[in-house]
PDB file of N, CA and C in Angstrom:
ATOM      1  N   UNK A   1      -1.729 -12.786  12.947  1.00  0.00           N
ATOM      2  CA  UNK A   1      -1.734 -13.549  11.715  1.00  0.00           C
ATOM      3  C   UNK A   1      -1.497 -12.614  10.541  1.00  0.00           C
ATOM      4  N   UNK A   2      -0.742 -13.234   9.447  1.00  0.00           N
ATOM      5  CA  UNK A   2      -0.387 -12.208   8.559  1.00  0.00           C
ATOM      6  C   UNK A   2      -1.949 -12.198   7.773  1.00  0.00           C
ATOM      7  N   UNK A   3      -1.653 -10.903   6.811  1.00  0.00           N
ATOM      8  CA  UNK A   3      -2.582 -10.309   5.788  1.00  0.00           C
ATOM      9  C   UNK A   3      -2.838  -9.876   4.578  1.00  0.00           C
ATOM     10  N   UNK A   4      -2.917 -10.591   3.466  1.00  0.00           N
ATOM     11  CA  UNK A   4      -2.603  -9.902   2.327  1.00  0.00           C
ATOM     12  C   UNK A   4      -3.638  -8.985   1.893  1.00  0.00           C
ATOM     13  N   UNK A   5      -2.900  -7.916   1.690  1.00  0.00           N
ATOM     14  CA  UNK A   5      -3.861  -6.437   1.352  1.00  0.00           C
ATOM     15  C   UNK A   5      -3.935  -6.404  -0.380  1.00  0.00           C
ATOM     16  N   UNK A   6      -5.089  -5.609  -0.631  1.00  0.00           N
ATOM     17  CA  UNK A   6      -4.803  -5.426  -2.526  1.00  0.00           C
ATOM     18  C   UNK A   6      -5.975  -4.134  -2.230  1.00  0.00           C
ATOM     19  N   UNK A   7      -5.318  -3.007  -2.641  1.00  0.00           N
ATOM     20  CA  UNK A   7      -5.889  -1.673  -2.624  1.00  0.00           C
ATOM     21  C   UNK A   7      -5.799  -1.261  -4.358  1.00  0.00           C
ATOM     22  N   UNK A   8      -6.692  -0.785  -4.622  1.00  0.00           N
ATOM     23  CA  UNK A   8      -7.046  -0.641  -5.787  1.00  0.00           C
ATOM     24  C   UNK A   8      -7.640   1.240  -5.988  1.00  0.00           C
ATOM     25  N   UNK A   9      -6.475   1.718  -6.124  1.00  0.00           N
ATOM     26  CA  UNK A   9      -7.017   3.204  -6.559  1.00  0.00           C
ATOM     27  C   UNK A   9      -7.134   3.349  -7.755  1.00  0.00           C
ATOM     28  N   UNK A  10      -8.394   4.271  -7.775  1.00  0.00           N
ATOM     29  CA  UNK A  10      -9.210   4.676  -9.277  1.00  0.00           C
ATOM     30  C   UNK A  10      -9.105   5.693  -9.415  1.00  0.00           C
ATOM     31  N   UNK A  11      -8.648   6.409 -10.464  1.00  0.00           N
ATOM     32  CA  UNK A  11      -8.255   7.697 -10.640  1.00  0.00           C
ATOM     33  C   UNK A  11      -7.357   8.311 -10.242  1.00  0.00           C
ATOM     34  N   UNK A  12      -6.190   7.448  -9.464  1.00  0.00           N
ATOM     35  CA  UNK A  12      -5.058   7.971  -9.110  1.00  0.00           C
ATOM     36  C   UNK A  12      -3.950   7.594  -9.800  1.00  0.00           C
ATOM     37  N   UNK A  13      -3.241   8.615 -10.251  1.00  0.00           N
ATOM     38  CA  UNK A  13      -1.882   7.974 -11.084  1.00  0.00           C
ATOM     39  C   UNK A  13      -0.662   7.536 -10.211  1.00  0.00           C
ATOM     40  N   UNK A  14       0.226   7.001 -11.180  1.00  0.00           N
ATOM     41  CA  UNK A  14       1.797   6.303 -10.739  1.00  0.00           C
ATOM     42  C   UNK A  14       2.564   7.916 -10.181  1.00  0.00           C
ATOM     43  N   UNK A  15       2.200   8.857 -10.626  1.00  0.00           N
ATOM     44  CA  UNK A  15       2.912  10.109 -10.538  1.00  0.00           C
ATOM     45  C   UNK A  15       2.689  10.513  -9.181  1.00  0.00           C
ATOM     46  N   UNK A  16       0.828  10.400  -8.619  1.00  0.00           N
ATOM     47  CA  UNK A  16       0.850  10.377  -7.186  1.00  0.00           C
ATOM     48  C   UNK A  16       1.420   9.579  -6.479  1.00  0.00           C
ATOM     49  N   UNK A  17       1.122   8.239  -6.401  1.00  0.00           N
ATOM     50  CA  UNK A  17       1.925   7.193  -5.868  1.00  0.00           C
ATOM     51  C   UNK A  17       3.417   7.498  -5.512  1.00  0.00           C
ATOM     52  N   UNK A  18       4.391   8.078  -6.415  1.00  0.00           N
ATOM     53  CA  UNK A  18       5.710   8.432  -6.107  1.00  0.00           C
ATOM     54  C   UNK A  18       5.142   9.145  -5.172  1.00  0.00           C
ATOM     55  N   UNK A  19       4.500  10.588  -5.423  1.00  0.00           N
ATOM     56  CA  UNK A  19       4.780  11.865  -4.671  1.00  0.00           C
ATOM     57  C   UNK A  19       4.759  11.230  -2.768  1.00  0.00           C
ATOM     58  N   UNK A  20       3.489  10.552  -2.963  1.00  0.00           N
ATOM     59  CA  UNK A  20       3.511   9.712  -1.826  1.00  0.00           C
ATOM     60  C   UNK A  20       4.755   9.184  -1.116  1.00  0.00           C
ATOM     61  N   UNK A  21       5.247   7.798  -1.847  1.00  0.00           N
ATOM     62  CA  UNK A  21       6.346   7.466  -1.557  1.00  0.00           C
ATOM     63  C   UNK A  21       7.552   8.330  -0.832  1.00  0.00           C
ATOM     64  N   UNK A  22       8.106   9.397  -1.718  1.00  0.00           N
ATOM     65  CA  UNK A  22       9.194  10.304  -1.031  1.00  0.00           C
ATOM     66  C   UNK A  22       8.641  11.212  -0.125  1.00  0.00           C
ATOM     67  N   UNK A  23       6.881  11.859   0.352  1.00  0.00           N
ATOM     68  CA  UNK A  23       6.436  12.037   1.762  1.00  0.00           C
ATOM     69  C   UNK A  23       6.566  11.191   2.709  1.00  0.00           C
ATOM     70  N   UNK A  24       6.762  10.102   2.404  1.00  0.00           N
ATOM     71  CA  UNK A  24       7.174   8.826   3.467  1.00  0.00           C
ATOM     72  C   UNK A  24       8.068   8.248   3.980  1.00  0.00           C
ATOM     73  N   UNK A  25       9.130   9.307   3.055  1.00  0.00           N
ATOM     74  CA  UNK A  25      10.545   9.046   3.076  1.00  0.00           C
ATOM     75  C   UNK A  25      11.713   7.328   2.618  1.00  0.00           C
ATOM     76  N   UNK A  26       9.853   6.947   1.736  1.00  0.00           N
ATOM     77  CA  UNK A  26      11.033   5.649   0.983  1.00  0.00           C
ATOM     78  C   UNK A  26      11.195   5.854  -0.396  1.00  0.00           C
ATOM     79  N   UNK A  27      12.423   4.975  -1.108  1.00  0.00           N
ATOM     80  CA  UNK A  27      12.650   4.882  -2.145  1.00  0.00           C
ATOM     81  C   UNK A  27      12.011   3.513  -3.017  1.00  0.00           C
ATOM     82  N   UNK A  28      11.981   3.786  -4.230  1.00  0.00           N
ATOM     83  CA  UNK A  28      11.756   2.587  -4.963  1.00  0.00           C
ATOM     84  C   UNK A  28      12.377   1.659  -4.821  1.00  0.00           C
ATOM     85  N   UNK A  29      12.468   0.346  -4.788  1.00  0.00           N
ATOM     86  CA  UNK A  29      13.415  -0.806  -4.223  1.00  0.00           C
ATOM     87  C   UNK A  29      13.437  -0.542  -2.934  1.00  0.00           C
ATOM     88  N   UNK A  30      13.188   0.170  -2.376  1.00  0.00           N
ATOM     89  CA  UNK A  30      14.097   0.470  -1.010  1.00  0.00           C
ATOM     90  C   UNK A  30      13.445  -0.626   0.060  1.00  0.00           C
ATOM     91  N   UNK A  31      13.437  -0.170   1.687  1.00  0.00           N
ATOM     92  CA  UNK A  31      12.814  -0.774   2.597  1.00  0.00           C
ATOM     93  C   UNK A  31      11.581  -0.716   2.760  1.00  0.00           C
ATOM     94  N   UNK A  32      10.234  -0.881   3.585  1.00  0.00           N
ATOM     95  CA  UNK A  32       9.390  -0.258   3.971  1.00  0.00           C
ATOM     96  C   UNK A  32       8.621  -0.131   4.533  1.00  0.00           C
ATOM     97  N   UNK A  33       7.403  -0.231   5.100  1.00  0.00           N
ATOM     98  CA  UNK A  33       7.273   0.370   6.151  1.00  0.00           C
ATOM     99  C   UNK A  33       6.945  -0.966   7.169  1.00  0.00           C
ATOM    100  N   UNK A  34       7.198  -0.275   8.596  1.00  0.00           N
ATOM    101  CA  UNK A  34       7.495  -1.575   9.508  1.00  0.00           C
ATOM    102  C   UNK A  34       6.005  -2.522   9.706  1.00  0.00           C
ATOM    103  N   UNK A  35       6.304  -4.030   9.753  1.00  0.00           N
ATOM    104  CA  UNK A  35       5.298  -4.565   9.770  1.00  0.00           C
ATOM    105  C   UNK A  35       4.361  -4.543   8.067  1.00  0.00           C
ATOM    106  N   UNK A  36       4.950  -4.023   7.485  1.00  0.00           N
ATOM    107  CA  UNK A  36       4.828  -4.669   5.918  1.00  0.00           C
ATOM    108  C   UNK A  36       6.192  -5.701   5.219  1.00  0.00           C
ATOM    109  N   UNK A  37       5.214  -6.636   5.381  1.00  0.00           N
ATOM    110  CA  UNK A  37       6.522  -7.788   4.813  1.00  0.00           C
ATOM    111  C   UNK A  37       6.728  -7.577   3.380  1.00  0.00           C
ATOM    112  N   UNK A  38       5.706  -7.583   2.656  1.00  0.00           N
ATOM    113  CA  UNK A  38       6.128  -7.342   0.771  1.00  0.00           C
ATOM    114  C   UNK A  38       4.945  -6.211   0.469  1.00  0.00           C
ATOM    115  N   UNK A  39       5.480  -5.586  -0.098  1.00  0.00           N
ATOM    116  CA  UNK A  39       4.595  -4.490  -1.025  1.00  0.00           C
ATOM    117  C   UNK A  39       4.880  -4.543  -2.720  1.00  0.00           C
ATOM    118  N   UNK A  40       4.220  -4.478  -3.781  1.00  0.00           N
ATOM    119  CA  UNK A  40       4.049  -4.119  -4.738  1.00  0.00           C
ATOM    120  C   UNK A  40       3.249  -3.271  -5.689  1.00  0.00           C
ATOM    121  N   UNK A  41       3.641  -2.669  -6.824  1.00  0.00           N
ATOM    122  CA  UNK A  41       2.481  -1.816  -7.432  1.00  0.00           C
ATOM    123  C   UNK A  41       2.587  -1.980  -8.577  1.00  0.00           C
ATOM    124  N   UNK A  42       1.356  -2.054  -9.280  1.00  0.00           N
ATOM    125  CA  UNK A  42       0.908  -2.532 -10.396  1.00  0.00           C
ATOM    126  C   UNK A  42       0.053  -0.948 -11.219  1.00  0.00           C
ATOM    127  N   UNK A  43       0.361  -1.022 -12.654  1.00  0.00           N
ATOM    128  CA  UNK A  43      -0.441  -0.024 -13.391  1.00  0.00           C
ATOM    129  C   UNK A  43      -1.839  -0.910 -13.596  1.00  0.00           C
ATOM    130  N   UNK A  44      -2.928   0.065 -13.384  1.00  0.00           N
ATOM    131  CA  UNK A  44      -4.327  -0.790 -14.055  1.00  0.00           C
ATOM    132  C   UNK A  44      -4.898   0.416 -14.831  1.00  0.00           C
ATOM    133  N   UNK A  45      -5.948  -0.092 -15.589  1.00  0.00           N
ATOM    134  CA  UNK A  45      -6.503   0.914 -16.956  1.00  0.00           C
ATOM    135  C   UNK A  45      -7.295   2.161 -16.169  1.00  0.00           C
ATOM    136  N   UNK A  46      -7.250   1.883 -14.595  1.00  0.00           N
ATOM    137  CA  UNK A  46      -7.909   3.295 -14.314  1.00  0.00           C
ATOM    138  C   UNK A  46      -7.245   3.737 -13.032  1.00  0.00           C
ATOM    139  N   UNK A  47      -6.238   3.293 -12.866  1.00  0.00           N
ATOM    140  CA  UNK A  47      -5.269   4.015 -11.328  1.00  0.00           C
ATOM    141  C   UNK A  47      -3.696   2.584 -11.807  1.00  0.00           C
ATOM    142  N   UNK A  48      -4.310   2.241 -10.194  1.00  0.00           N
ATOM    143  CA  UNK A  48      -3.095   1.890  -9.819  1.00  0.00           C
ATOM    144  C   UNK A  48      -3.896   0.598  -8.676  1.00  0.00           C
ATOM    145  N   UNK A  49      -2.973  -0.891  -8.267  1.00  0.00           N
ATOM    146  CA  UNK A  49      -3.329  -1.629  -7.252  1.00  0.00           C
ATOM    147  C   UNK A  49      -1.962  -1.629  -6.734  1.00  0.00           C
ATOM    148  N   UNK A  50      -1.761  -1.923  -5.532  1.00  0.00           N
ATOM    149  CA  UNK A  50      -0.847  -2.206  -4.451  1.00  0.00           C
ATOM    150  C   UNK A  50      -1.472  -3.594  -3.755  1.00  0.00           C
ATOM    151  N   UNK A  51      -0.344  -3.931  -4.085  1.00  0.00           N
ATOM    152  CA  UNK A  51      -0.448  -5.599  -3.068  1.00  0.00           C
ATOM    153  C   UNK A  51       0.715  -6.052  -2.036  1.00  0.00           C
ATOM    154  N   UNK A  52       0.161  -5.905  -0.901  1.00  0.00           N
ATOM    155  CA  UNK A  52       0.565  -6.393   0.685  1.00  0.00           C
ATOM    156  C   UNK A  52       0.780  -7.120   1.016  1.00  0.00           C
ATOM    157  N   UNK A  53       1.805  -7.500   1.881  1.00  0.00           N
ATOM    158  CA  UNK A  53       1.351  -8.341   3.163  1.00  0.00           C
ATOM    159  C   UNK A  53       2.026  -8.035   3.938  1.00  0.00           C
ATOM    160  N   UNK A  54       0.798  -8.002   5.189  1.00  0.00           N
ATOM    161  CA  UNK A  54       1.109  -7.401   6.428  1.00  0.00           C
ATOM    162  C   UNK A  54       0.965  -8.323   7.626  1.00  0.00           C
ATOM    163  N   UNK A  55       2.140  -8.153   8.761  1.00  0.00           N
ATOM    164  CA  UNK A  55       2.021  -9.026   9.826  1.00  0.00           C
ATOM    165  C   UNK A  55       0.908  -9.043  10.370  1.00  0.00           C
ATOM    166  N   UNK A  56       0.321  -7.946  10.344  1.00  0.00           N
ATOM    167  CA  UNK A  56      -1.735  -8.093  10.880  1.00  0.00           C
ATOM    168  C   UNK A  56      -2.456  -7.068  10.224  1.00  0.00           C
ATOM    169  N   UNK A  57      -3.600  -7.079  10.000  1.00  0.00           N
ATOM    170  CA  UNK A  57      -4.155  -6.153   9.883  1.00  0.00           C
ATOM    171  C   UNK A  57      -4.529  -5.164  10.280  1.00  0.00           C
ATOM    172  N   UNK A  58      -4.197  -5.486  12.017  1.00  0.00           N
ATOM    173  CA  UNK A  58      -4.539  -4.142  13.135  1.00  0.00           C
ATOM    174  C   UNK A  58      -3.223  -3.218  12.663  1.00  0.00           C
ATOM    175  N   UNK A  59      -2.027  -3.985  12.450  1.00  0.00           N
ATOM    176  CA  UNK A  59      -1.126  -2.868  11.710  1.00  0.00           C
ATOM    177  C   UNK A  59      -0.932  -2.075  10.550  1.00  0.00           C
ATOM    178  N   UNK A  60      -1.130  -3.011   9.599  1.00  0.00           N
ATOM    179  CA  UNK A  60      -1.836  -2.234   8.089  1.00  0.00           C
ATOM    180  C   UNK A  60      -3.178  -1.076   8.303  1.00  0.00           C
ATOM    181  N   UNK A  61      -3.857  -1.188   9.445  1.00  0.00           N
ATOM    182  CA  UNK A  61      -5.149  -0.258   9.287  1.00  0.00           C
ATOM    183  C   UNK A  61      -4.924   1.064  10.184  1.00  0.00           C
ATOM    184  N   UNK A  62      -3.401   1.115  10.996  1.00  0.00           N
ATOM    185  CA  UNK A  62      -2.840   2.045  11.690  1.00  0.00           C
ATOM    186  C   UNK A  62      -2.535   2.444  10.848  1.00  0.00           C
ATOM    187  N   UNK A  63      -1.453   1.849  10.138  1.00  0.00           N
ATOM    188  CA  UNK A  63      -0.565   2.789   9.235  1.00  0.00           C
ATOM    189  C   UNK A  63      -1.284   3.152   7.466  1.00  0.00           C
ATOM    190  N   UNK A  64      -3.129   2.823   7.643  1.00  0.00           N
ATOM    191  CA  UNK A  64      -3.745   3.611   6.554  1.00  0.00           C
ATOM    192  C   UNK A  64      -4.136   4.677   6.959  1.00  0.00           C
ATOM    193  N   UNK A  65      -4.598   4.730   8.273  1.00  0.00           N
ATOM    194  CA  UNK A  65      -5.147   5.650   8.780  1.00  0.00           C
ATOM    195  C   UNK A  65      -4.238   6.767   9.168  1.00  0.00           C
ATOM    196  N   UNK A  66      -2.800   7.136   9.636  1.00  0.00           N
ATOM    197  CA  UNK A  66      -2.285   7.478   9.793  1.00  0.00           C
ATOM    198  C   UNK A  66      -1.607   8.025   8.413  1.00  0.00           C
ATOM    199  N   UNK A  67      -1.378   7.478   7.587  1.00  0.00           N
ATOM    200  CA  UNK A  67      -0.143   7.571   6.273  1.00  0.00           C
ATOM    201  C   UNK A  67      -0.978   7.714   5.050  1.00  0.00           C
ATOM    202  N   UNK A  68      -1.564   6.534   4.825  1.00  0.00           N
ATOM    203  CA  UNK A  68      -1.670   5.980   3.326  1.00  0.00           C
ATOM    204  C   UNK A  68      -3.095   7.677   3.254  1.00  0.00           C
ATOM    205  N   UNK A  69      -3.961   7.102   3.866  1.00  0.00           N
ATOM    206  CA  UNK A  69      -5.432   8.132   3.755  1.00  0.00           C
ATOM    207  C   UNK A  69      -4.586   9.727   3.898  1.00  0.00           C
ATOM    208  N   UNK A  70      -4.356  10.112   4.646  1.00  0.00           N
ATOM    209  CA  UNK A  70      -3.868  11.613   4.540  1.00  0.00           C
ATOM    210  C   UNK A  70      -3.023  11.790   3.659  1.00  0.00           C
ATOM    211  N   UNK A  71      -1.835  11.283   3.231  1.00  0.00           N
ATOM    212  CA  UNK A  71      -1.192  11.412   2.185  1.00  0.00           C
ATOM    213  C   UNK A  71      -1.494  11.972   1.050  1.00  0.00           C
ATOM    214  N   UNK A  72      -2.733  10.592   0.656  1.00  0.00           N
ATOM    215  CA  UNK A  72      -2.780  10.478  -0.857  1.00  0.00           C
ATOM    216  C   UNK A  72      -3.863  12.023  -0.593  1.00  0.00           C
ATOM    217  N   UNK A  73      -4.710  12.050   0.058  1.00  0.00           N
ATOM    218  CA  UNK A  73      -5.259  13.165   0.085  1.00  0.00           C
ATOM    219  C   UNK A  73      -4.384  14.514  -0.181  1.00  0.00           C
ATOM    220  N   UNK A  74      -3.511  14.649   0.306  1.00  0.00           N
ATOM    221  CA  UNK A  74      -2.369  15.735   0.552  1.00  0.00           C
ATOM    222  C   UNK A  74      -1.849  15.654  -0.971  1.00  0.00           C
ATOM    223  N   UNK A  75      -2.397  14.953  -2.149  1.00  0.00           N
ATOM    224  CA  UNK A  75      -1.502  15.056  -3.038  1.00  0.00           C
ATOM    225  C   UNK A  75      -2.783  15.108  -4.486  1.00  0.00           C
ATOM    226  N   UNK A  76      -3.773  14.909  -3.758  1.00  0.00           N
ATOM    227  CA  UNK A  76      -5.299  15.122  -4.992  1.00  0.00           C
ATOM    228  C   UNK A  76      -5.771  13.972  -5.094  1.00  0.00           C
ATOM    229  N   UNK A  77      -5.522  13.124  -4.565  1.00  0.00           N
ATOM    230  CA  UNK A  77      -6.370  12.329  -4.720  1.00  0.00           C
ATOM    231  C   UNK A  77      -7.345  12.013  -4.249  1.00  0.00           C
ATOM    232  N   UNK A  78      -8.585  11.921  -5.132  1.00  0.00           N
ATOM    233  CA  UNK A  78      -9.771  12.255  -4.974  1.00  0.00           C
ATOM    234  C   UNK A  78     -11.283  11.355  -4.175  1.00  0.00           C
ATOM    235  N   UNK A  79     -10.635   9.875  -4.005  1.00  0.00           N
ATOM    236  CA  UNK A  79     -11.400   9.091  -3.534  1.00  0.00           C
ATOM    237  C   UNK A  79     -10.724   7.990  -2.769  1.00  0.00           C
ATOM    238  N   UNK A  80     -10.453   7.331  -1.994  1.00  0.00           N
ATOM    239  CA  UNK A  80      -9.930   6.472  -0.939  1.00  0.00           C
ATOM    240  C   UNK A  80      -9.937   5.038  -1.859  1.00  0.00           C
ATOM    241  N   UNK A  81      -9.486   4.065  -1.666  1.00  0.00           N
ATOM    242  CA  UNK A  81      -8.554   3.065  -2.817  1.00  0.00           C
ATOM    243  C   UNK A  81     -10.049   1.833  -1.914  1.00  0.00           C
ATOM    244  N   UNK A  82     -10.427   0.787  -2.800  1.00  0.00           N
ATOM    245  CA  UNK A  82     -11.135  -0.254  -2.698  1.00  0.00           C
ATOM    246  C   UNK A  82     -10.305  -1.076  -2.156  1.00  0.00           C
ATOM    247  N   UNK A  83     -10.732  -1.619  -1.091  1.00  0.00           N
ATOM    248  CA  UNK A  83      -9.797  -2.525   0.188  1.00  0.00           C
ATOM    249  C   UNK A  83     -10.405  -3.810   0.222  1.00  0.00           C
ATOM    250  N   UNK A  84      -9.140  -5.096  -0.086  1.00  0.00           N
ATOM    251  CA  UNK A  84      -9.601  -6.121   0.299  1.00  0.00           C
ATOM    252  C   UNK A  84      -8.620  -6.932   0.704  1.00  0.00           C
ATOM    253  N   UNK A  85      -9.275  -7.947   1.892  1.00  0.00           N
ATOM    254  CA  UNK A  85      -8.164  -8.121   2.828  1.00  0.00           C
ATOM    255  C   UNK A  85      -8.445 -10.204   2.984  1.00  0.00           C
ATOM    256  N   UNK A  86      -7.566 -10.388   2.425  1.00  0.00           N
ATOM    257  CA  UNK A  86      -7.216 -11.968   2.694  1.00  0.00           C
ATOM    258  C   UNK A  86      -6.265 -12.651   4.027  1.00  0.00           C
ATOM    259  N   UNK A  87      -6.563 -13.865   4.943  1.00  0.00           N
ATOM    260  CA  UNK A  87      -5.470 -14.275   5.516  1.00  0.00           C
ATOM    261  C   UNK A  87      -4.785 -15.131   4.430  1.00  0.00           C
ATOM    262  N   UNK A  88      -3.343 -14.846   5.073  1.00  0.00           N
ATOM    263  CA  UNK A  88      -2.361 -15.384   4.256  1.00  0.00           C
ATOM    264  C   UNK A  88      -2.373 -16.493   5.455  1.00  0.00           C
ATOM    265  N   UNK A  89      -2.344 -18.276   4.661  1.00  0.00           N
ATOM    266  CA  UNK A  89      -1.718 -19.359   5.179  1.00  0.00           C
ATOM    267  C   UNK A  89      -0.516 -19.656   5.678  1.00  0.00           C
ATOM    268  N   UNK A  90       0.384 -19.279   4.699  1.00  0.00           N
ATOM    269  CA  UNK A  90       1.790 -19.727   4.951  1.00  0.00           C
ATOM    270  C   UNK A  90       2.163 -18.543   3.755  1.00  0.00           C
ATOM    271  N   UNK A  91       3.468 -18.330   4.003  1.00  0.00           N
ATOM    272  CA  UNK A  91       4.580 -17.366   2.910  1.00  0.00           C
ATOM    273  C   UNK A  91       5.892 -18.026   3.520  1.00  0.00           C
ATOM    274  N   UNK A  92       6.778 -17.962   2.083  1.00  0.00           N
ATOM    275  CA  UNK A  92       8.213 -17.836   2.104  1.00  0.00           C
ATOM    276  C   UNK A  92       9.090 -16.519   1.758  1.00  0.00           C
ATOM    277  N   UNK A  93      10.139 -16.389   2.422  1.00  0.00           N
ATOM    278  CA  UNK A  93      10.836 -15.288   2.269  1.00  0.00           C
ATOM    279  C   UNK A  93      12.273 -15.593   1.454  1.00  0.00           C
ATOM    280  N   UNK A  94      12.926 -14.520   1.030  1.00  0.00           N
ATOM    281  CA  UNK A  94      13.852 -14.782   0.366  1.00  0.00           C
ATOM    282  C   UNK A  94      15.019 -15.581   0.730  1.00  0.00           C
ATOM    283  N   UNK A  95      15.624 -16.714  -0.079  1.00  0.00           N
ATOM    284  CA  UNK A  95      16.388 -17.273   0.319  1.00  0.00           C
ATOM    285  C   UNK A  95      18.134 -16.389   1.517  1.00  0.00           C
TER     286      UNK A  95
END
């Protein structure tokens, strides 16, 4: 069942977030990562949120554990992002 994710880092800037991104080898606009259907990122007054959705959550929590957590670590960031996880009912995709 799909999953909508909303991670909320505090104290991490848009500047990490890139550095991230091109360790991961994607671009802005670009594709990304498998088993993430939509990703977005948002500025907030003390980091940054990212909002998901993922074909499951057993896959989103591989690829935190694997990617997202070592990464952002690998780049200073200092505390792990506030996780909250909704089922998604239904979604449409682009025409």
């Amino acid at each position: 069942m799909a999953v909508g994710v909303q991670l909320d880092f505090e104290g991490t800037t848009l500047e990490q977030y890139d550095q991230v991104l091109e360790k991961m080898g994607y671009v802005h606009r670009g594709s990304g990562a498998p088993g993430c259907m939509f990703h977005w990122v948002t500025k907030t007054e003390r980091g940054f949120r990212v909002t998901d959705v993922w074909e499951s959550r057993e896959i989103f929590e591989k690829f935190a554990e694997e990617k997202i957590g070592p990464l952002f670590q690998a780049v200073g960031a200092t505390a792990p992002p506030a996780i909250q996880f909704v089922e998604v009912y239904d979604y449409l995709t682009a025409g």
